[in-house]
PDB file of N, CA and C in Angstrom:
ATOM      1  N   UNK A   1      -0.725  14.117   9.612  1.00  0.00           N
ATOM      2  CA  UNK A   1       0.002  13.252   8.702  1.00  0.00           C
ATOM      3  C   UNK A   1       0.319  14.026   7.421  1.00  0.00           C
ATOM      4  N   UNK A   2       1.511  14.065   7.156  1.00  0.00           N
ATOM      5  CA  UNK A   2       1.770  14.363   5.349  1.00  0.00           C
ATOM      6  C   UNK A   2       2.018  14.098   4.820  1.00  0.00           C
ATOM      7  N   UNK A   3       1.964  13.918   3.243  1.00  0.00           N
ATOM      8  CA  UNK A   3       1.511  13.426   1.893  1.00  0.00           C
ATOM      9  C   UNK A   3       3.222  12.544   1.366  1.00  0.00           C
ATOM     10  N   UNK A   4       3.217  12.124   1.025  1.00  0.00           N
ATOM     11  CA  UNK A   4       4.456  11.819   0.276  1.00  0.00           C
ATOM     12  C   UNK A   4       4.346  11.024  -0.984  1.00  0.00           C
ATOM     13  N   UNK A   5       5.395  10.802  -1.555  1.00  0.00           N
ATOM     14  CA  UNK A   5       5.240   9.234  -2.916  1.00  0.00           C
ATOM     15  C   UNK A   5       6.692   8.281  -2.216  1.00  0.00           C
ATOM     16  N   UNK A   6       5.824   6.930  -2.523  1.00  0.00           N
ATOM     17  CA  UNK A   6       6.195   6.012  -1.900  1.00  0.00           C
ATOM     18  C   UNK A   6       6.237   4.843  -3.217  1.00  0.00           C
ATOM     19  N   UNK A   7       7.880   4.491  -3.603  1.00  0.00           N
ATOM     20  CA  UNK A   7       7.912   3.773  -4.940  1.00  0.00           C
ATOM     21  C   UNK A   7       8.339   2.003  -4.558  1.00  0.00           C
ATOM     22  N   UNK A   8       7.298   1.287  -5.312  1.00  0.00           N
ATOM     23  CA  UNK A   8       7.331  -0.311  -5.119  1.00  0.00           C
ATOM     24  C   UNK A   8       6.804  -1.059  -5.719  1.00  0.00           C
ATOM     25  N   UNK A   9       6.759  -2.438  -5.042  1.00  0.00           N
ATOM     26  CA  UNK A   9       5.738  -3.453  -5.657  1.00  0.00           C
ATOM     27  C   UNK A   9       4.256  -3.464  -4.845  1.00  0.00           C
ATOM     28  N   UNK A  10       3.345  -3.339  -5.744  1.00  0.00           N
ATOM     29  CA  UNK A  10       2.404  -4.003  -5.479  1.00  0.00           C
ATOM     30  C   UNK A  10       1.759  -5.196  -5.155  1.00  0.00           C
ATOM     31  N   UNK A  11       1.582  -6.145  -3.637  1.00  0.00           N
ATOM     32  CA  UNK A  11       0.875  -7.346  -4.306  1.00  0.00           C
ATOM     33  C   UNK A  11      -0.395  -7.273  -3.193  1.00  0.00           C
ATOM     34  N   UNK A  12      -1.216  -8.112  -3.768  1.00  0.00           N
ATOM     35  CA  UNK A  12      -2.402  -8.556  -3.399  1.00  0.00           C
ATOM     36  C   UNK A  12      -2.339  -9.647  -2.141  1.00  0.00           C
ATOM     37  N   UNK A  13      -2.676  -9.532  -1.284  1.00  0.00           N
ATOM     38  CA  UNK A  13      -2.234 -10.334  -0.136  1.00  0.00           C
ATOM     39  C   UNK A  13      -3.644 -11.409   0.498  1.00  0.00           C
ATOM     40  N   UNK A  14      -4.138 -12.530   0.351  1.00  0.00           N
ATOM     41  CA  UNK A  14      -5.687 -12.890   0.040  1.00  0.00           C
ATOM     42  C   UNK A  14      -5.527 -13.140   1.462  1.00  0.00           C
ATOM     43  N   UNK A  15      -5.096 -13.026   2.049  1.00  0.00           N
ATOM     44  CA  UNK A  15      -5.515 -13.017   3.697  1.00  0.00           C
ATOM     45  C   UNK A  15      -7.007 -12.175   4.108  1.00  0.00           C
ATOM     46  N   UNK A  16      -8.278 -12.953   5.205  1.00  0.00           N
ATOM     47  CA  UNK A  16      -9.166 -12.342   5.370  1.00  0.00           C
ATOM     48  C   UNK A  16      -9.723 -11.702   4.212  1.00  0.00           C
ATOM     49  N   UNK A  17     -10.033 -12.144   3.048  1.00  0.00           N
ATOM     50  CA  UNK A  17     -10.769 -11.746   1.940  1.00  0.00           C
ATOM     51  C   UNK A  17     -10.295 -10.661   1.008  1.00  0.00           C
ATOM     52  N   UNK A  18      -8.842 -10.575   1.538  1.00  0.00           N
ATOM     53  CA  UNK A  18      -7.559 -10.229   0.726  1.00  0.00           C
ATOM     54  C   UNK A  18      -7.709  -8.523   1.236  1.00  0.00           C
ATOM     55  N   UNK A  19      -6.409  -8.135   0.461  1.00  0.00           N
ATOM     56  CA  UNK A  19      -6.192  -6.966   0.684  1.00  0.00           C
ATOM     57  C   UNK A  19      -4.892  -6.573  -0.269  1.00  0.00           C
ATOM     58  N   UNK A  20      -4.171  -5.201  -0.207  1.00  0.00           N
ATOM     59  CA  UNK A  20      -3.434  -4.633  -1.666  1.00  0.00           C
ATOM     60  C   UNK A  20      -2.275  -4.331  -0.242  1.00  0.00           C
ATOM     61  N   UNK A  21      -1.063  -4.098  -0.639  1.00  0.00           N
ATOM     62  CA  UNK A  21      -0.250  -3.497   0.164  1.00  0.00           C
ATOM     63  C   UNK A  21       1.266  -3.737  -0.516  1.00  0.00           C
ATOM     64  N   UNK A  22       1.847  -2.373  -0.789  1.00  0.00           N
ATOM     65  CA  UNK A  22       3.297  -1.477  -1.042  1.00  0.00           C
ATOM     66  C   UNK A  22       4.001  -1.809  -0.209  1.00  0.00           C
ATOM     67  N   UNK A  23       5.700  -2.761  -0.875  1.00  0.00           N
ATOM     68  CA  UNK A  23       6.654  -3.174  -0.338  1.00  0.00           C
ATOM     69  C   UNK A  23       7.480  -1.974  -1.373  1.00  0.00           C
ATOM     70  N   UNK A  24       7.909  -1.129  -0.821  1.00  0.00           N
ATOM     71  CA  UNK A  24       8.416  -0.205  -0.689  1.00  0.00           C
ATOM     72  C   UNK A  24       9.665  -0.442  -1.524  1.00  0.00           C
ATOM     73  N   UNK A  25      10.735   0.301  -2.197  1.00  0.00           N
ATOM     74  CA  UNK A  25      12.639   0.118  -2.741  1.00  0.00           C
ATOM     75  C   UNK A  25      13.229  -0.077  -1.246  1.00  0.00           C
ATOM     76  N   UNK A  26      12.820   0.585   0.087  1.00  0.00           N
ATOM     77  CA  UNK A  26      13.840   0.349   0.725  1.00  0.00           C
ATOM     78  C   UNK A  26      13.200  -0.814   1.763  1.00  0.00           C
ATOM     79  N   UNK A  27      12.512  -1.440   1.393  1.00  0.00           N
ATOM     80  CA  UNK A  27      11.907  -2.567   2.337  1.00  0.00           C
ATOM     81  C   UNK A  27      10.797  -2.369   3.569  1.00  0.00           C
ATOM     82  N   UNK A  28      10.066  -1.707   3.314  1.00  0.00           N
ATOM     83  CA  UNK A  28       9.160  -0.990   4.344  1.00  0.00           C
ATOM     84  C   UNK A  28       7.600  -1.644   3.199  1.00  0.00           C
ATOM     85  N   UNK A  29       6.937  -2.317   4.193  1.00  0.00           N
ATOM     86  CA  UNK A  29       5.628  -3.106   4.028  1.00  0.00           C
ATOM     87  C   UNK A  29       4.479  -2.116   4.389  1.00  0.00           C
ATOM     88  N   UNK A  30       3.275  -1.493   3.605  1.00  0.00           N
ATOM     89  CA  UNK A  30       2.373  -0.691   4.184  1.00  0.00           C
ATOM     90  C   UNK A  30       0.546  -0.970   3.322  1.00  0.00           C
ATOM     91  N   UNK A  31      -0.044  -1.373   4.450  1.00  0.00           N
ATOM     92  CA  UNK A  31      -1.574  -2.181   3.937  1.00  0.00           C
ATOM     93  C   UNK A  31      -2.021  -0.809   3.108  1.00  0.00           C
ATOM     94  N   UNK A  32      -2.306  -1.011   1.674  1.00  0.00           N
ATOM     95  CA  UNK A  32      -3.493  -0.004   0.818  1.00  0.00           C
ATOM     96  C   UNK A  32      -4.417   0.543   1.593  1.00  0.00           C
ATOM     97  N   UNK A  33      -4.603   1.375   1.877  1.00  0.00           N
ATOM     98  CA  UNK A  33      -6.331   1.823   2.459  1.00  0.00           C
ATOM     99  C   UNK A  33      -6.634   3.247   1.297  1.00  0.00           C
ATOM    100  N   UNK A  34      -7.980   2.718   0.574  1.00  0.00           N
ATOM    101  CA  UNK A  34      -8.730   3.739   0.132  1.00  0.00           C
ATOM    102  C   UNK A  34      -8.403   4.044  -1.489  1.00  0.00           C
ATOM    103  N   UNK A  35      -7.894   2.739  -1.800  1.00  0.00           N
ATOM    104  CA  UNK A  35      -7.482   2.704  -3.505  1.00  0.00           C
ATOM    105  C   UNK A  35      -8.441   1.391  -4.203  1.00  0.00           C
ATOM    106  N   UNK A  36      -8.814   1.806  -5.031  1.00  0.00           N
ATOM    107  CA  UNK A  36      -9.698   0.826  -6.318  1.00  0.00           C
ATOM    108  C   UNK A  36      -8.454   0.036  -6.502  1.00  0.00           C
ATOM    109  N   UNK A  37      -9.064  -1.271  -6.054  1.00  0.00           N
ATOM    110  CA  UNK A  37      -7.854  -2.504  -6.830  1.00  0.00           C
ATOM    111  C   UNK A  37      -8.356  -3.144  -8.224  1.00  0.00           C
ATOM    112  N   UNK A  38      -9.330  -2.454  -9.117  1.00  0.00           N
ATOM    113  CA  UNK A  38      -8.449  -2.663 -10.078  1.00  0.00           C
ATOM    114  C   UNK A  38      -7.876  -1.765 -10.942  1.00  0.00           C
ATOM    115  N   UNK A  39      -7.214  -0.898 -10.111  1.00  0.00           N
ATOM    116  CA  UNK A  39      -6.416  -0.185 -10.419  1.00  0.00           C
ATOM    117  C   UNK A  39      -4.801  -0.530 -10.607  1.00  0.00           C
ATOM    118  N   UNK A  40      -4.828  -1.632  -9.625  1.00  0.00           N
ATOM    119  CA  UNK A  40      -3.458  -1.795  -9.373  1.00  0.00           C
ATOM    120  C   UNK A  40      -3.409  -3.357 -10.154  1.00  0.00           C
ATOM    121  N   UNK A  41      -2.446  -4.311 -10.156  1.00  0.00           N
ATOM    122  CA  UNK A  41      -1.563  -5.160 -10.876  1.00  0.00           C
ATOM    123  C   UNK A  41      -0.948  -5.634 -10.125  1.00  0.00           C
ATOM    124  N   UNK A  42      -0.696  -7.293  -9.060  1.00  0.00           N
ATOM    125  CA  UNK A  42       0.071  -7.940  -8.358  1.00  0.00           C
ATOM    126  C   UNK A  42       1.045  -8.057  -8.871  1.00  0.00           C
ATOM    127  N   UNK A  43       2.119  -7.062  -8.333  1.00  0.00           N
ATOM    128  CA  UNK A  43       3.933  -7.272  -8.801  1.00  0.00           C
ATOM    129  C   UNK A  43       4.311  -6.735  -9.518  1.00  0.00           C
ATOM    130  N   UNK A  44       3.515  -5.762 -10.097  1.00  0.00           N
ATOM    131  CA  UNK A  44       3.384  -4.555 -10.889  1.00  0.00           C
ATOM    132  C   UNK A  44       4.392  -3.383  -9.638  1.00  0.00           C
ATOM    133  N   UNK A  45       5.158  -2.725 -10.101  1.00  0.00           N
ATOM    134  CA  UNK A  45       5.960  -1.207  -9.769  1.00  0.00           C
ATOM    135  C   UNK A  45       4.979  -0.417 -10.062  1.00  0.00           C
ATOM    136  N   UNK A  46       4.308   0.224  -8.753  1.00  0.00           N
ATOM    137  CA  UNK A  46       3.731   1.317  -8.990  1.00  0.00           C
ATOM    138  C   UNK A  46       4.580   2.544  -7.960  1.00  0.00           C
ATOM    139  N   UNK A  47       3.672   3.642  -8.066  1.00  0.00           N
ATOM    140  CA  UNK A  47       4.337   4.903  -7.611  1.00  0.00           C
ATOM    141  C   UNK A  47       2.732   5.150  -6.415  1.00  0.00           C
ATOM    142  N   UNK A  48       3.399   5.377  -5.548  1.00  0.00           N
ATOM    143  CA  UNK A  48       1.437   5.663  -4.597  1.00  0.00           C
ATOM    144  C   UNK A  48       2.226   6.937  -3.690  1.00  0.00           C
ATOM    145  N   UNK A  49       1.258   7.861  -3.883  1.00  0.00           N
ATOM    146  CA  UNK A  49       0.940   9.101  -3.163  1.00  0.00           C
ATOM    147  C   UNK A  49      -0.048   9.083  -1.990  1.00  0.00           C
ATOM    148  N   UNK A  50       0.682   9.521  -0.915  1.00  0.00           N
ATOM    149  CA  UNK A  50      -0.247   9.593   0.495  1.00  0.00           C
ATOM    150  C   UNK A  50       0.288   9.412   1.683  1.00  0.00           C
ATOM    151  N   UNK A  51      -0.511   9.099   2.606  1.00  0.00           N
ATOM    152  CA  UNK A  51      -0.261   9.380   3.649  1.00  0.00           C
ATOM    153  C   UNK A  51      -0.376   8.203   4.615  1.00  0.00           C
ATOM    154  N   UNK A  52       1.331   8.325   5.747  1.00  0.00           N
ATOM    155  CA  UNK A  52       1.422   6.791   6.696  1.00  0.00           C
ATOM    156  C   UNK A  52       0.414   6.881   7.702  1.00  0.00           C
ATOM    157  N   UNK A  53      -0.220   5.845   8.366  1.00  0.00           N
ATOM    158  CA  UNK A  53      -0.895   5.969   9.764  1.00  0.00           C
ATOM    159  C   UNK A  53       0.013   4.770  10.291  1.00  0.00           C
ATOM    160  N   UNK A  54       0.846   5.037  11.084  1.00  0.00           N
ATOM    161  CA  UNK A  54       1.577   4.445  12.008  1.00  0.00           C
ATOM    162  C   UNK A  54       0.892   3.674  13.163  1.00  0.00           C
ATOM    163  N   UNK A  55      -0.125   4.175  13.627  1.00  0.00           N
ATOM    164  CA  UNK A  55      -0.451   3.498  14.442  1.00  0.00           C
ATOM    165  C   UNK A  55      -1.481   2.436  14.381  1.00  0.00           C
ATOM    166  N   UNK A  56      -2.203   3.022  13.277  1.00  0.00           N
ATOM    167  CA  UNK A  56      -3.520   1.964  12.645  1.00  0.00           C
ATOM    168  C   UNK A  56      -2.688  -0.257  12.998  1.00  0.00           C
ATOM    169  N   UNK A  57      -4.000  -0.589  12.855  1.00  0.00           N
ATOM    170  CA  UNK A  57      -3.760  -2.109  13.194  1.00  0.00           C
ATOM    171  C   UNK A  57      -4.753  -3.014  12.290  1.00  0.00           C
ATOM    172  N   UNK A  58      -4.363  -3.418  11.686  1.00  0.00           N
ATOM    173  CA  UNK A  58      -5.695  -4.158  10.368  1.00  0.00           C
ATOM    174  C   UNK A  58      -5.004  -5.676  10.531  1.00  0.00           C
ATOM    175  N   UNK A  59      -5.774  -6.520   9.976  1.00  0.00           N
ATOM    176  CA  UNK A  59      -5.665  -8.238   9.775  1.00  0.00           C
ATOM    177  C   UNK A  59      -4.780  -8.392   9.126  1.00  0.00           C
ATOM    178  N   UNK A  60      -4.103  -7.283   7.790  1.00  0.00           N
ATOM    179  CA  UNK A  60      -3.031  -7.586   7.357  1.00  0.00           C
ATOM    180  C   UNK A  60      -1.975  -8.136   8.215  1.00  0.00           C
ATOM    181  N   UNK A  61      -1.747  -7.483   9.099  1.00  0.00           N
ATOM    182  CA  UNK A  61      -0.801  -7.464   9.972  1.00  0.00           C
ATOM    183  C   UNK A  61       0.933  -7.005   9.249  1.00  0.00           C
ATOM    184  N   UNK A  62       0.647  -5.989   8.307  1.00  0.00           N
ATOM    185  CA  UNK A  62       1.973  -6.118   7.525  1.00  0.00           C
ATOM    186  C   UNK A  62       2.850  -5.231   7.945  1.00  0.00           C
ATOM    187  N   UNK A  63       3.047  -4.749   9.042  1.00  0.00           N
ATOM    188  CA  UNK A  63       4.191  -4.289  10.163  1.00  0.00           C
ATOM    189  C   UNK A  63       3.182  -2.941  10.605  1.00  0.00           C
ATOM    190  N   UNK A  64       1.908  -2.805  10.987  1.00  0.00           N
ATOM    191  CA  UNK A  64       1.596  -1.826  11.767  1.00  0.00           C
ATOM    192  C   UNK A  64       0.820  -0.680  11.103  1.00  0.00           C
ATOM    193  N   UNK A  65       1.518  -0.699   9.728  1.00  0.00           N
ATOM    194  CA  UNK A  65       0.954   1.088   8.829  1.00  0.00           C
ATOM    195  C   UNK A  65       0.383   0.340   8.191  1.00  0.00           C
ATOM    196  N   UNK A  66      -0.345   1.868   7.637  1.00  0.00           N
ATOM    197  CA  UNK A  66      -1.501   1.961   6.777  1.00  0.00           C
ATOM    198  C   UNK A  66      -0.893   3.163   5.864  1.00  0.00           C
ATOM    199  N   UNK A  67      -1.151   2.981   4.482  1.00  0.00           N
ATOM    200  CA  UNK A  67      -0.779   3.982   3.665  1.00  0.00           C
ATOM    201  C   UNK A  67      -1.931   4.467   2.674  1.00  0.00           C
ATOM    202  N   UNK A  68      -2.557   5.790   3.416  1.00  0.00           N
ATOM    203  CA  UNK A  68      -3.896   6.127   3.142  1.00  0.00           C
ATOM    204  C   UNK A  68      -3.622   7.064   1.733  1.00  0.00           C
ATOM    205  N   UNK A  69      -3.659   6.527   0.415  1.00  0.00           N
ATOM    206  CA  UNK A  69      -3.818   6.468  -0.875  1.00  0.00           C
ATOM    207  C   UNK A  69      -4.512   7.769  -1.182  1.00  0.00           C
ATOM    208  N   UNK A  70      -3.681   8.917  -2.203  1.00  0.00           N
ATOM    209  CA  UNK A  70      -4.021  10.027  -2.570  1.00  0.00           C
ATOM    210  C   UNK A  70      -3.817   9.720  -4.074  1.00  0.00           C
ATOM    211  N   UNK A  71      -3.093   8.619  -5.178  1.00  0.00           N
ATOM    212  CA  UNK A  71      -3.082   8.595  -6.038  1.00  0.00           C
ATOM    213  C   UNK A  71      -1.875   7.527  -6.154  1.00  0.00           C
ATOM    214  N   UNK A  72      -2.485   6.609  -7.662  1.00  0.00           N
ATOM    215  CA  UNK A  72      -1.493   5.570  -7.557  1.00  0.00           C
ATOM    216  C   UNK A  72      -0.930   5.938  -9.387  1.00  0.00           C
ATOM    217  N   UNK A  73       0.216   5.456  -9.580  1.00  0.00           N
ATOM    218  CA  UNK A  73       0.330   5.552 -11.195  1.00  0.00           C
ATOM    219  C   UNK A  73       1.540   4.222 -11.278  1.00  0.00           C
ATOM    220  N   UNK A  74       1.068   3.652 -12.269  1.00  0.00           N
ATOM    221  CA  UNK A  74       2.103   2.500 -12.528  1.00  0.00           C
ATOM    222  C   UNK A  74       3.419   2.811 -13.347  1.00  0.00           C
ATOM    223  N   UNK A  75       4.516   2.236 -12.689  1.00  0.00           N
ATOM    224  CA  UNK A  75       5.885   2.851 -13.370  1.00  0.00           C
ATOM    225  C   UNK A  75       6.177   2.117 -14.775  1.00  0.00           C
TER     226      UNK A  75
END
């Protein structure tokens, strides 16, 4: 897998005892894995660095990926 920045909204999704997950500028949905939430801000534009797992499958259910978090910074 390799690294990229991936620019969006942040929200908090309370499904199964909640969870964080990046709706992307071009419409692409991907569950947080491996970021401090309170780092982040529901609906807040942040900028997140890292890496897709395409195949991963979590309770989110928010189309399949996982976007395994190398660094987040708010825009």
């Amino acid at each position: 897998m390799s690294s990229a920045i991936y620019s969006g909204v942040i929200r908090h999704n309370p499904l199964e005892g909640g969870f964080w997950e990046l709706e992307t500028d071009g419409g692409a949905r991907y569950q947080l894995r491996g970021v401090d939430g309170k780092a982040l801000q529901h609906g807040a534009r942040f900028e997140v660095h890292g890496s897709v797992d395409e195949g991963g499958m979590g309770i989110g259910m928010t189309g399949g990926a996982f976007l395994d978090v190398v660094q987040v910074k708010k825009l």
